[in-house]
PDB file of N, CA and C in Angstrom:
ATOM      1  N   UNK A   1     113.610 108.401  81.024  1.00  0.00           N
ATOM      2  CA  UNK A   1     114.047 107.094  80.618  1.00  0.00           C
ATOM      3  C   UNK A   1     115.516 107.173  80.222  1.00  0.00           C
ATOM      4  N   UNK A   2     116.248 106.024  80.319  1.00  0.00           N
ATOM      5  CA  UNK A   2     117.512 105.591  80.229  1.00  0.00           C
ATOM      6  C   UNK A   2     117.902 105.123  78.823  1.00  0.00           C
ATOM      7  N   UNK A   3     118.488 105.190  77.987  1.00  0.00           N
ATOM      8  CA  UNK A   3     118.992 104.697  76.598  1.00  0.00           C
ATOM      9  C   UNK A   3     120.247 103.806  77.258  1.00  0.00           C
ATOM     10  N   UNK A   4     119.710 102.499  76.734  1.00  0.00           N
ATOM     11  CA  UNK A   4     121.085 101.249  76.956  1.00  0.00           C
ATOM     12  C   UNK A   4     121.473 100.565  76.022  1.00  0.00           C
ATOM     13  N   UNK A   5     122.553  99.857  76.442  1.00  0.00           N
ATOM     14  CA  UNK A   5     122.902  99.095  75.258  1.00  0.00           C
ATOM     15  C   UNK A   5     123.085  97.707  75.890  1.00  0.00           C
ATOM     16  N   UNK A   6     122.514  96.561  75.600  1.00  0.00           N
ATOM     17  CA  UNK A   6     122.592  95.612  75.827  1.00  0.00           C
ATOM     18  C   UNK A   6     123.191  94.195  75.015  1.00  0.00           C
ATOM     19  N   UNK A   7     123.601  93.663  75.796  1.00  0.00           N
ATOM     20  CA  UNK A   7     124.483  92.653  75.139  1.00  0.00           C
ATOM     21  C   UNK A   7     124.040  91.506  75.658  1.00  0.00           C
ATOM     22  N   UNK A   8     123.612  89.969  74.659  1.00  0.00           N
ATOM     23  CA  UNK A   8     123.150  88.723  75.084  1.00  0.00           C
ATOM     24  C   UNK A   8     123.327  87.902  74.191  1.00  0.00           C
ATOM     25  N   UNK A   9     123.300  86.948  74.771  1.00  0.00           N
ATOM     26  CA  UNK A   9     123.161  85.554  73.446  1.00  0.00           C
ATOM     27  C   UNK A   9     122.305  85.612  72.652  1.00  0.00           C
ATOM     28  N   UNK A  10     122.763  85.115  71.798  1.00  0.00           N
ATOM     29  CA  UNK A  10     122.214  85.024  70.325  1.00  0.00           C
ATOM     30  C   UNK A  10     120.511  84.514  71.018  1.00  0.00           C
ATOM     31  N   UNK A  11     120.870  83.004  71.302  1.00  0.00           N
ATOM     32  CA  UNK A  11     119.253  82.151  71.973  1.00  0.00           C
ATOM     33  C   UNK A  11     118.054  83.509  73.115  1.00  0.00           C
ATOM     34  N   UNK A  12     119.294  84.295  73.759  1.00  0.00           N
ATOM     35  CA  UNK A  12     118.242  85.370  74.168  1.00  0.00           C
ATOM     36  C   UNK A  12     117.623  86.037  73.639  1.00  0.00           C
ATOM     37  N   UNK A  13     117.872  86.666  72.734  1.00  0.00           N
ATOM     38  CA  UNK A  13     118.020  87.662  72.032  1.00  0.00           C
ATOM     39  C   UNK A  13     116.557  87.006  70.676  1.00  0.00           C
ATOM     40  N   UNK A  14     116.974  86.462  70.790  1.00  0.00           N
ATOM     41  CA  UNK A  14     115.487  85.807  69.528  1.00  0.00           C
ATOM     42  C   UNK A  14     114.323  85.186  70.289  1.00  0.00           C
ATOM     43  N   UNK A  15     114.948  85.041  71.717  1.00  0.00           N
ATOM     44  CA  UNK A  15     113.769  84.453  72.400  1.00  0.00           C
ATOM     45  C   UNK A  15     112.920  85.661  72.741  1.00  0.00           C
ATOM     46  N   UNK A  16     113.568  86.425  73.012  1.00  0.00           N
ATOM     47  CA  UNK A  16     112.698  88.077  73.396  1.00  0.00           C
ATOM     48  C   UNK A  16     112.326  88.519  72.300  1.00  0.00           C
ATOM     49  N   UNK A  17     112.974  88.606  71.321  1.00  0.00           N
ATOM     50  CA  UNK A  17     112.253  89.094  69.602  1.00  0.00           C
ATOM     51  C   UNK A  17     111.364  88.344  69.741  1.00  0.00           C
ATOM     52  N   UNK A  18     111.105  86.730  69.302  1.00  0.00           N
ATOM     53  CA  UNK A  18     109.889  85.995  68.977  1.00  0.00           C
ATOM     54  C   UNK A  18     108.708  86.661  70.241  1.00  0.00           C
ATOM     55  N   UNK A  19     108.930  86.448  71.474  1.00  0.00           N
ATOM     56  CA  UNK A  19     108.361  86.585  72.421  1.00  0.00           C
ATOM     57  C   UNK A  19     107.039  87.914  72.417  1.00  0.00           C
ATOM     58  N   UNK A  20     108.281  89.257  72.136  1.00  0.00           N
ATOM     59  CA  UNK A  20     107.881  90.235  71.769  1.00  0.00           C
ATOM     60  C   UNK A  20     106.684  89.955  70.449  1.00  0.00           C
ATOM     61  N   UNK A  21     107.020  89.810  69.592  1.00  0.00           N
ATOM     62  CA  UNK A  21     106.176  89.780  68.372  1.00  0.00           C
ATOM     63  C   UNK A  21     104.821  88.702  68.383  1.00  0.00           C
ATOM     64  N   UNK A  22     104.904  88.054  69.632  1.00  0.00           N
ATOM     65  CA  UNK A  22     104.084  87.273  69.629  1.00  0.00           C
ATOM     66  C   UNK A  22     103.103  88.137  70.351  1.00  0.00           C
ATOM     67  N   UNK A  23     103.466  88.842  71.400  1.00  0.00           N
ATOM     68  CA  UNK A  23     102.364  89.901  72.171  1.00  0.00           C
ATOM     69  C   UNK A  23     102.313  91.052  71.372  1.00  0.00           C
ATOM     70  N   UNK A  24     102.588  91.642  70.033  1.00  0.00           N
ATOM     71  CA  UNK A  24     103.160  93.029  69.320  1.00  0.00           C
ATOM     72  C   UNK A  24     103.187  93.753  69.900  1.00  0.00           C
ATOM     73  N   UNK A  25     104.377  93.544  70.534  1.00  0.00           N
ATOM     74  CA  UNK A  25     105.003  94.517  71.417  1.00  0.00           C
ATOM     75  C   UNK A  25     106.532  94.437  70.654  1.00  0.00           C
ATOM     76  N   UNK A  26     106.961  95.686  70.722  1.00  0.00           N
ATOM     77  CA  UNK A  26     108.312  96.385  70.054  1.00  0.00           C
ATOM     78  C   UNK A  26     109.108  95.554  71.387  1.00  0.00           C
ATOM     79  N   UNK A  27     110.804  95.364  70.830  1.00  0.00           N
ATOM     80  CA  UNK A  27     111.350  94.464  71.946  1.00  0.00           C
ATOM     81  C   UNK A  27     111.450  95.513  73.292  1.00  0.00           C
ATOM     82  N   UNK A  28     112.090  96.418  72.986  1.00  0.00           N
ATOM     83  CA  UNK A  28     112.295  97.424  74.206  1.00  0.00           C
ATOM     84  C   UNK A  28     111.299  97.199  75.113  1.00  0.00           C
ATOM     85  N   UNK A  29     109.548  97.363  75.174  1.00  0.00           N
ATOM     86  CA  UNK A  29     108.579  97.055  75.738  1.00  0.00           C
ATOM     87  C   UNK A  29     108.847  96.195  75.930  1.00  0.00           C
ATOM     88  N   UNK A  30     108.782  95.021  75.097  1.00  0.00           N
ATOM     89  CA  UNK A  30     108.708  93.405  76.511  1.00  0.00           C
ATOM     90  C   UNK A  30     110.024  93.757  77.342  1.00  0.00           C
ATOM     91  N   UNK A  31     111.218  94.228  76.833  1.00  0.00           N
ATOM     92  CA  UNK A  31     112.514  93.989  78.072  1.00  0.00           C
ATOM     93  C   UNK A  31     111.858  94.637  79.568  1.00  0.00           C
ATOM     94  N   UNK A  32     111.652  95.763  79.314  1.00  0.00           N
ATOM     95  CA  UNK A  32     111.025  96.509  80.346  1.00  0.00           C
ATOM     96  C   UNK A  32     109.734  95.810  80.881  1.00  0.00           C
ATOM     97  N   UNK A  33     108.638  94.750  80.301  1.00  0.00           N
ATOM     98  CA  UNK A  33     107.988  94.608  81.338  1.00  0.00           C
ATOM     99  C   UNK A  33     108.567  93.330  81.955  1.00  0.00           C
ATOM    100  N   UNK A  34     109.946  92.375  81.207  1.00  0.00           N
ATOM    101  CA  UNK A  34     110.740  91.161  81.664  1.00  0.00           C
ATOM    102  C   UNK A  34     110.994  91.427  83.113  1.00  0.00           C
ATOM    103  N   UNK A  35     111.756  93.499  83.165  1.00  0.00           N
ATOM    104  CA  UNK A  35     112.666  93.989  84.328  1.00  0.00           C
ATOM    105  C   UNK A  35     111.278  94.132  84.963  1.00  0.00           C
ATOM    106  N   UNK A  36     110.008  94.515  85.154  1.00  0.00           N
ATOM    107  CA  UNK A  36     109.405  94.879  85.572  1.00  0.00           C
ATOM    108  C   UNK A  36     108.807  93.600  86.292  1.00  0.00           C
ATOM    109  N   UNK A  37     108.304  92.760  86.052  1.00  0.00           N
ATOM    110  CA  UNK A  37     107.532  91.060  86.479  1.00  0.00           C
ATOM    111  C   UNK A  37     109.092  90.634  87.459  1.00  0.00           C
ATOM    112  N   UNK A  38     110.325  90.582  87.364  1.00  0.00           N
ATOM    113  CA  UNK A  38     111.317  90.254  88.119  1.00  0.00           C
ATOM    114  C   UNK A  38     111.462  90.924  89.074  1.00  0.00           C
ATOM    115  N   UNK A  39     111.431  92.792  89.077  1.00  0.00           N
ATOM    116  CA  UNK A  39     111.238  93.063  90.531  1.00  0.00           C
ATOM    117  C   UNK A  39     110.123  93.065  91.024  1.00  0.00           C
ATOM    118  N   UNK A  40     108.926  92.724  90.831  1.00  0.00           N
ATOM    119  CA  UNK A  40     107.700  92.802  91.473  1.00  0.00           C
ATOM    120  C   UNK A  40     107.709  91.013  91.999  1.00  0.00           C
ATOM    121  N   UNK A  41     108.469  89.945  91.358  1.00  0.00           N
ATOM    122  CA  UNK A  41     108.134  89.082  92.044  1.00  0.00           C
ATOM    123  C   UNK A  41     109.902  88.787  93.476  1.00  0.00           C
ATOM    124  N   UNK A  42     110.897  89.832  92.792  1.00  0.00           N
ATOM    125  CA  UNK A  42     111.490  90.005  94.103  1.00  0.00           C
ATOM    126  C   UNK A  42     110.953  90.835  95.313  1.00  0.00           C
ATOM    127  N   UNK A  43     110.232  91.672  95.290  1.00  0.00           N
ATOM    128  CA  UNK A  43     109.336  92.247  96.267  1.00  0.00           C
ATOM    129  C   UNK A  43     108.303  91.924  96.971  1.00  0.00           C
ATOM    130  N   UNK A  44     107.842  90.440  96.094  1.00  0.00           N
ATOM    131  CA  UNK A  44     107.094  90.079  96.488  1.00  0.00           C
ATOM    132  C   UNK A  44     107.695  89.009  97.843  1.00  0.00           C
ATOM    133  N   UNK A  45     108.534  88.753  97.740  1.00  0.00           N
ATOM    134  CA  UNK A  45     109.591  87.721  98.752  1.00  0.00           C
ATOM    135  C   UNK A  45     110.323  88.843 100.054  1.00  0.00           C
ATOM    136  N   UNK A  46     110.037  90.034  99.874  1.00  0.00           N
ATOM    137  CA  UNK A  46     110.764  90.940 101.071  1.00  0.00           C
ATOM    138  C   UNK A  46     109.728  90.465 102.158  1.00  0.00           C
ATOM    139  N   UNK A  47     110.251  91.118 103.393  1.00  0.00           N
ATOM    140  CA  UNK A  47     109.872  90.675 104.917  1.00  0.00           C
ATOM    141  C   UNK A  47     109.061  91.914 104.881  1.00  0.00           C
ATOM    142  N   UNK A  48     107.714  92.047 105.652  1.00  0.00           N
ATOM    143  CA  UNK A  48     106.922  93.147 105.700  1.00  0.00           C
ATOM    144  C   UNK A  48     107.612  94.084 106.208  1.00  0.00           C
ATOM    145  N   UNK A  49     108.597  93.886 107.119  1.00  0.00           N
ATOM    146  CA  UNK A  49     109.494  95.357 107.328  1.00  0.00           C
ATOM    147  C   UNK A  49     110.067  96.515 106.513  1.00  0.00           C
ATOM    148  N   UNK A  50     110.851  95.038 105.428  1.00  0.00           N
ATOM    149  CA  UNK A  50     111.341  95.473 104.259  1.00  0.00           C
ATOM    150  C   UNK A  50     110.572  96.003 103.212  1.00  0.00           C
ATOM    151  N   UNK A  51     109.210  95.333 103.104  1.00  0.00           N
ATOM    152  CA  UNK A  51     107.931  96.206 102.127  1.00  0.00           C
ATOM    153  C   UNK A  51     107.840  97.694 102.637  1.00  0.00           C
ATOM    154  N   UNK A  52     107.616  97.423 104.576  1.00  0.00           N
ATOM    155  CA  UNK A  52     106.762  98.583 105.063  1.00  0.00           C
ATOM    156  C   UNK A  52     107.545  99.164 106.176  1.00  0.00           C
ATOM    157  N   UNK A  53     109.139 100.123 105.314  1.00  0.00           N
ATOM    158  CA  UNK A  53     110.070 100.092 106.555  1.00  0.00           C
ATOM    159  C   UNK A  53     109.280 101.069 107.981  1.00  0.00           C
ATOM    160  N   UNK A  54     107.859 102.275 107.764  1.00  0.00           N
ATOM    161  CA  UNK A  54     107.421 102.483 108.701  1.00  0.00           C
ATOM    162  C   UNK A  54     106.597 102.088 109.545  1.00  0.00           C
ATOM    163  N   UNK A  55     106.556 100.446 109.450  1.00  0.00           N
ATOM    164  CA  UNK A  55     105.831  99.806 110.575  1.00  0.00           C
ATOM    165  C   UNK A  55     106.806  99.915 111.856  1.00  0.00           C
ATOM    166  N   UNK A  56     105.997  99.877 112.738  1.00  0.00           N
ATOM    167  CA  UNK A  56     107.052 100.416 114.104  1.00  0.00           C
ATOM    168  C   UNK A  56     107.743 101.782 114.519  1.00  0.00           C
ATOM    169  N   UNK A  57     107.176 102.655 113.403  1.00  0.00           N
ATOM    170  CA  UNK A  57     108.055 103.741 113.894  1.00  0.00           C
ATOM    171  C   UNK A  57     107.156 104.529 114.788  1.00  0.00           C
ATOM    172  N   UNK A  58     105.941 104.365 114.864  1.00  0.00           N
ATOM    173  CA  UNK A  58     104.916 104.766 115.850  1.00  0.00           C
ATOM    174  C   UNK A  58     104.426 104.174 117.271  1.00  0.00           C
ATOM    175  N   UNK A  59     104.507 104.398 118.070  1.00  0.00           N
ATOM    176  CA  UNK A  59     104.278 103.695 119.342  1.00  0.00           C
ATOM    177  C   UNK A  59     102.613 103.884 120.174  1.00  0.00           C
ATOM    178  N   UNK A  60     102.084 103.044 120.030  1.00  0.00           N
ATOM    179  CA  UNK A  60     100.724 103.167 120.413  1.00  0.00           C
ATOM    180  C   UNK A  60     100.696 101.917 121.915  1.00  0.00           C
ATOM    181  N   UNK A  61      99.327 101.912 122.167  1.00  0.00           N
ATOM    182  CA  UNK A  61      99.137 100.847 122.881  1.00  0.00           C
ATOM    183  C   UNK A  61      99.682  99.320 122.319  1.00  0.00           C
ATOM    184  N   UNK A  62      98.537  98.428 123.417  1.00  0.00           N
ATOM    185  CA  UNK A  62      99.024  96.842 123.459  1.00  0.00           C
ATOM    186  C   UNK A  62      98.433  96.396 121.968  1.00  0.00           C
ATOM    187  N   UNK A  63      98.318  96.782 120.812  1.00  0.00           N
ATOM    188  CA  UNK A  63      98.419  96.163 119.736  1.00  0.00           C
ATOM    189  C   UNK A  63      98.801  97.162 118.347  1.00  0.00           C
ATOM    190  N   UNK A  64     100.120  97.900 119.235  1.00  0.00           N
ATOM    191  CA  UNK A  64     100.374  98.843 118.561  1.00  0.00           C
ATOM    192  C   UNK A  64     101.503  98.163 117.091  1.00  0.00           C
ATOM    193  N   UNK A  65     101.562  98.914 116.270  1.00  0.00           N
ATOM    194  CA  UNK A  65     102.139  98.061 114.697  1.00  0.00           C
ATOM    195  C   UNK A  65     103.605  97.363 114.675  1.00  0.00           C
ATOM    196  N   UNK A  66     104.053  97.649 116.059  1.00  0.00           N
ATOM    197  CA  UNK A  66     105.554  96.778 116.560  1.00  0.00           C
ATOM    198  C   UNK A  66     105.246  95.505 116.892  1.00  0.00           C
ATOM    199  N   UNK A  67     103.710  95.564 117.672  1.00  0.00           N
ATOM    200  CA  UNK A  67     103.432  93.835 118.007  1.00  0.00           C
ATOM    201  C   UNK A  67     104.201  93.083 117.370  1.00  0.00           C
ATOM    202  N   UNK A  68     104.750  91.864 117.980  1.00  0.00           N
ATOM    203  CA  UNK A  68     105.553  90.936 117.252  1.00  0.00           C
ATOM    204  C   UNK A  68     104.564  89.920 116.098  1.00  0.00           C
ATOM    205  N   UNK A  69     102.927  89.916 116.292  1.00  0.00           N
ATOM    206  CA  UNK A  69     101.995  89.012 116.027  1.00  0.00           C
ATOM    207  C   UNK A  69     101.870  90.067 115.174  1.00  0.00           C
ATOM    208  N   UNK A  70     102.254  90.889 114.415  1.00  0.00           N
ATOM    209  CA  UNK A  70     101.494  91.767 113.198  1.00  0.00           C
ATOM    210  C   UNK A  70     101.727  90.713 111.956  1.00  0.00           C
ATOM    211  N   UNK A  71     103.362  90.569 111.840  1.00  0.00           N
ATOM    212  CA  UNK A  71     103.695  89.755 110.586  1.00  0.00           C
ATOM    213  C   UNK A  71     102.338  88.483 110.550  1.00  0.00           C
ATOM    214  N   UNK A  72     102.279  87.683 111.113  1.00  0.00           N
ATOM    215  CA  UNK A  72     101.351  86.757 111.413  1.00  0.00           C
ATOM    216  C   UNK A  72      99.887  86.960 111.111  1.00  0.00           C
ATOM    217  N   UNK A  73      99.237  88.096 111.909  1.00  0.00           N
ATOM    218  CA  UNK A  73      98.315  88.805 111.327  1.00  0.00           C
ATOM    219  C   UNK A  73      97.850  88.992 110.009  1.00  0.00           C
ATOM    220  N   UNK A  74      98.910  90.200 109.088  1.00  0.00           N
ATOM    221  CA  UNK A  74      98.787  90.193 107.973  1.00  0.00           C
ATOM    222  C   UNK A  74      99.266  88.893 107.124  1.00  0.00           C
ATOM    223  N   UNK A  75      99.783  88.121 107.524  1.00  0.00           N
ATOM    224  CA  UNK A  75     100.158  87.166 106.417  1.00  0.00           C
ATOM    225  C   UNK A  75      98.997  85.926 106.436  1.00  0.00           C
ATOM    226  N   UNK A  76      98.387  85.912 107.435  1.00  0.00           N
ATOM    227  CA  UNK A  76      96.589  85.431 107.776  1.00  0.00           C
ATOM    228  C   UNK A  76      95.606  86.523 107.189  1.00  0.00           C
ATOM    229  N   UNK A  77      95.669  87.018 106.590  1.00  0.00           N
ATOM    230  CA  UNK A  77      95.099  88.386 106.465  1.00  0.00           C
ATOM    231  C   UNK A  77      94.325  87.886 104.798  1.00  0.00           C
ATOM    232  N   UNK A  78      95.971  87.368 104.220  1.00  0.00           N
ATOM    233  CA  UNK A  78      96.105  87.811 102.593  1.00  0.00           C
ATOM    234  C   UNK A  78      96.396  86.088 101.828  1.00  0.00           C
ATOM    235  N   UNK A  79      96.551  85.210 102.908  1.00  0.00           N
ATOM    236  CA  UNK A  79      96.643  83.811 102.198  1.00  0.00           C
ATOM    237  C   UNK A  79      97.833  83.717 102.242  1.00  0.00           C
ATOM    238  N   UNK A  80      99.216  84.345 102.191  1.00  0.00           N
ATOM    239  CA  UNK A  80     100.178  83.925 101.929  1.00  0.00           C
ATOM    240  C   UNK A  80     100.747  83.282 103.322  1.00  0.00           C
TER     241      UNK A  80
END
């Protein structure tokens, strides 16, 4: 782990204290699961390539994981 020093507005800064103390959680913990919920819902917006850069690096037959109908597939797959 990393030791930082962070700097914010006053209104941030009590919003994450209250926040924190409302789940009793020490602030450090909520910051880290704040950073944590922000990249999991930027990851959640990448292109399956970008999730799964070794799709395609294997070459199989006519429904091999390059198919252009995979994205489509899995995204019928999972609801999104």
């Amino acid at each position: 782990m990393v030791r930082t020093q962070l700097y914010m507005a006053d209104s941030q800064y009590e919003y994450v204290k209250k926040s924190a103390e409302s789940q009793k959680m020490s602030y450090a913990a909520y910051m880290r699961i704040l950073v944590d919920k922000d990249e999991a819902s930027k990851k959640k917006n990448l292109s399956l390539q970008e999730k799964y850069p070794f799709i395609g690096m294997f070459k199989g037959g006519r429904n091999d994981s390059d198919n252009d109908e995979i994205d489509a597939f899995l995204v019928n797959q999972h609801g999104h």
